[in-house]
Protein backbone atom coordinates (compact mmCIF):
# COMPACT_ATOMS: atom_id res chain seq x y z
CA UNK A 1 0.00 0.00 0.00
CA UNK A 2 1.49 3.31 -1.02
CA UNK A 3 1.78 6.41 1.49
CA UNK A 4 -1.18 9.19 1.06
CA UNK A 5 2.17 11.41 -0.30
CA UNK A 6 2.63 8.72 -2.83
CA UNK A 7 -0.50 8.25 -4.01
CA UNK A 8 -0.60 12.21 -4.43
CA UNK A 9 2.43 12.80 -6.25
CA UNK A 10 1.67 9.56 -8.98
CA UNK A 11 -1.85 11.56 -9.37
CA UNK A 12 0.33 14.95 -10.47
CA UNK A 13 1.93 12.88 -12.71
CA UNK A 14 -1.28 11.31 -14.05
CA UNK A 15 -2.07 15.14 -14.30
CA UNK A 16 0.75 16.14 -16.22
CA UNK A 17 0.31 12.80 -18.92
CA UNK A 18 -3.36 14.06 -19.45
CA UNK A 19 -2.26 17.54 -19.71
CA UNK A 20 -0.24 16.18 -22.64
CA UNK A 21 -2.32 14.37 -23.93
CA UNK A 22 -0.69 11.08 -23.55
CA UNK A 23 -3.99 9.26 -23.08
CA UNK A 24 -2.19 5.48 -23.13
CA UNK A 25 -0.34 6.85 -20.42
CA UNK A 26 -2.47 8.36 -18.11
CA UNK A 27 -4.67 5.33 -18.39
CA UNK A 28 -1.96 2.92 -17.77
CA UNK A 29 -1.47 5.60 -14.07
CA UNK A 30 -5.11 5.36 -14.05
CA UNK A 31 -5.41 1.75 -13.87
CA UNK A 32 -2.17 1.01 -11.52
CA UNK A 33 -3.32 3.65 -8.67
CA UNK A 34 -6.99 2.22 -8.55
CA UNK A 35 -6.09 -0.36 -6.29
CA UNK A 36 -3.06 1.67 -4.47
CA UNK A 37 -5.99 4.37 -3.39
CA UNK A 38 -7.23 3.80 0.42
CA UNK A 39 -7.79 7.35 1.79
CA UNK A 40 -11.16 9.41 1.07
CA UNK A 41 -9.20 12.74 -0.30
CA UNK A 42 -7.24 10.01 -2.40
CA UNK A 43 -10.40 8.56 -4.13
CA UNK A 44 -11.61 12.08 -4.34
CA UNK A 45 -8.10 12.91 -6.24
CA UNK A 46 -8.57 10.06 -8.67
CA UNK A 47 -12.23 9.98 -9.49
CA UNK A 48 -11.57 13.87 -10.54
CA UNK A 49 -8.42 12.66 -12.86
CA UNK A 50 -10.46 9.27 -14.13
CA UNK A 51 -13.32 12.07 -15.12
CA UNK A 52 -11.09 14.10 -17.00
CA UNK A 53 -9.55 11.05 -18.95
CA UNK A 54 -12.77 10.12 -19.92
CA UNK A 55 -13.88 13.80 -20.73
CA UNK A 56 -11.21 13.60 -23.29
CA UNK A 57 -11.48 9.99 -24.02
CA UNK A 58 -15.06 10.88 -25.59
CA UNK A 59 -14.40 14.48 -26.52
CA UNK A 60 -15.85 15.54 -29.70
CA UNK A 61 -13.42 16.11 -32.49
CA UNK A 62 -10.85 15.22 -30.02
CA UNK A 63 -10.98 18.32 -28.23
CA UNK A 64 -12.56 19.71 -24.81
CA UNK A 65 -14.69 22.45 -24.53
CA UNK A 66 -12.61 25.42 -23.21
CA UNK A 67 -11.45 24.67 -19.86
CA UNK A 68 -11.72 28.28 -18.06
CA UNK A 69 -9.42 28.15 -14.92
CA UNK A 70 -11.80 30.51 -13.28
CA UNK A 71 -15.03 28.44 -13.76
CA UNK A 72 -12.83 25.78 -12.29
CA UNK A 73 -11.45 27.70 -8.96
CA UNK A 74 -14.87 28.64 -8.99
CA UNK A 75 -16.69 24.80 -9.08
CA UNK A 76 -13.79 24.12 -6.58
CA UNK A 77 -14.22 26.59 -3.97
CA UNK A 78 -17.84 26.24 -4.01
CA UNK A 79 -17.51 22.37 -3.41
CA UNK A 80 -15.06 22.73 -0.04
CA UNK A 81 -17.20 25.38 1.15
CA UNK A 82 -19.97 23.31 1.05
CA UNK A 83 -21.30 22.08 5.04
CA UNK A 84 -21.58 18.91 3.21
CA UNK A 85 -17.83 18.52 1.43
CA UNK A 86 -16.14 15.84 3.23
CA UNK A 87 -12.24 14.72 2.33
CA UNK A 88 -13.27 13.04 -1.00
CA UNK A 89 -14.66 16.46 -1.92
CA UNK A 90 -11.74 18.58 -0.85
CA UNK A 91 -9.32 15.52 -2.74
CA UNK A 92 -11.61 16.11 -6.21
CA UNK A 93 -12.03 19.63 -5.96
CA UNK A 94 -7.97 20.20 -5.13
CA UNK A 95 -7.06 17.75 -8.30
CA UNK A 96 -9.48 19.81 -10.72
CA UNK A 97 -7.74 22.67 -9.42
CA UNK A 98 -4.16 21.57 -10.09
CA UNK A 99 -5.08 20.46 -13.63
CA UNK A 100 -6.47 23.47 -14.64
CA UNK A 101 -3.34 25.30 -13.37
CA UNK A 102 -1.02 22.84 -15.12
CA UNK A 103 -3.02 23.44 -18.54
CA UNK A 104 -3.13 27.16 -17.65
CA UNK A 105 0.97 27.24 -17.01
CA UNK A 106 1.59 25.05 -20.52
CA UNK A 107 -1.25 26.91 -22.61
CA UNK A 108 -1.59 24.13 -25.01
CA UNK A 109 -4.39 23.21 -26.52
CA UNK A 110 -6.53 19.84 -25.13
CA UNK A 111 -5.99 17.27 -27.99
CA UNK A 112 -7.23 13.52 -28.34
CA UNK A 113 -4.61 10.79 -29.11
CA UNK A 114 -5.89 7.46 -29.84
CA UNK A 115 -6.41 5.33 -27.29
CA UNK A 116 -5.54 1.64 -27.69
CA UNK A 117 -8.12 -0.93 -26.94
C-alpha cells in the first residue's frame, strides 16, 4: 500500500500525462493507482483525474470544450465550502484545481490521441 504522499504525487503525474495528452499513459497511471488508493481525499483525487480522462477519451473532435481556470477555482471553492464537502470532496475539488493550473501554465491546446483498446 502506497503512502497518502505517494499516491498524491503519482496523481500529479497522471495530471501532467493528461495535460499532454498522452492518453495510453495516463490510463496505464489510471489503472495502476486504482487499487493503491485507500484514503477518502485520495479517491476524491482520482475519481476527478479518471473524469477528465474520460472527458477527453469521448471528446468531440478530439478536443474539450474550453477549460476556463476561473469556472474551475470557482466549481472548486464552491464544493469545499460546502457544510456537506467531506475529504473526497476537498481531494476532487484540489485535483481539478491543479489540472487546470497545469493546462493554464503550458497553454496548449486539449488534444485527443488514440487510445488503444
Amino acid at each position: 500500500m502506497l503512502t497518502s504522499k505517494v499516491v498524491q504525487e503519482n496523481i500529479n503525474s497522471l495530471l501532467d500525462s493528461l495535460s499532454r495528452s498522452e492518453l495510453d499513459e495516463a490510463k496505464r497511471k489510471l489503472a495502476a493507482l486504482s487499487t493503491e488508493v485507500k484514503s477518502e481525499k485520495d479517491r476524491g483525487s482520482l475519481l476527478a483525474a479518471a473524469g477528465i480522462y474520460a472527458s477527453m477519451t469521448k471528446a468531440k473532435e478530439g478536443t474539450m470544450r474550453t477549460w476556463e481556470p476561473e469556472k474551475v477555482e470557482r466549481a472548486a471553492k464552491s464544493i469545499t465550502l460546502s457544510q456537506m464537502a467531506d475529504e473526497f470532496d476537498t481531494g476532487y475539488a484540489e485535483t481539478l484545481v491543479s489540472y487546470s493550473r497545469l493546462r493554464q501554465n503550458s497553454q496548449q491546446p486539449v488534444t485527443y490521441t488514440e487510445v488503444s483498446k
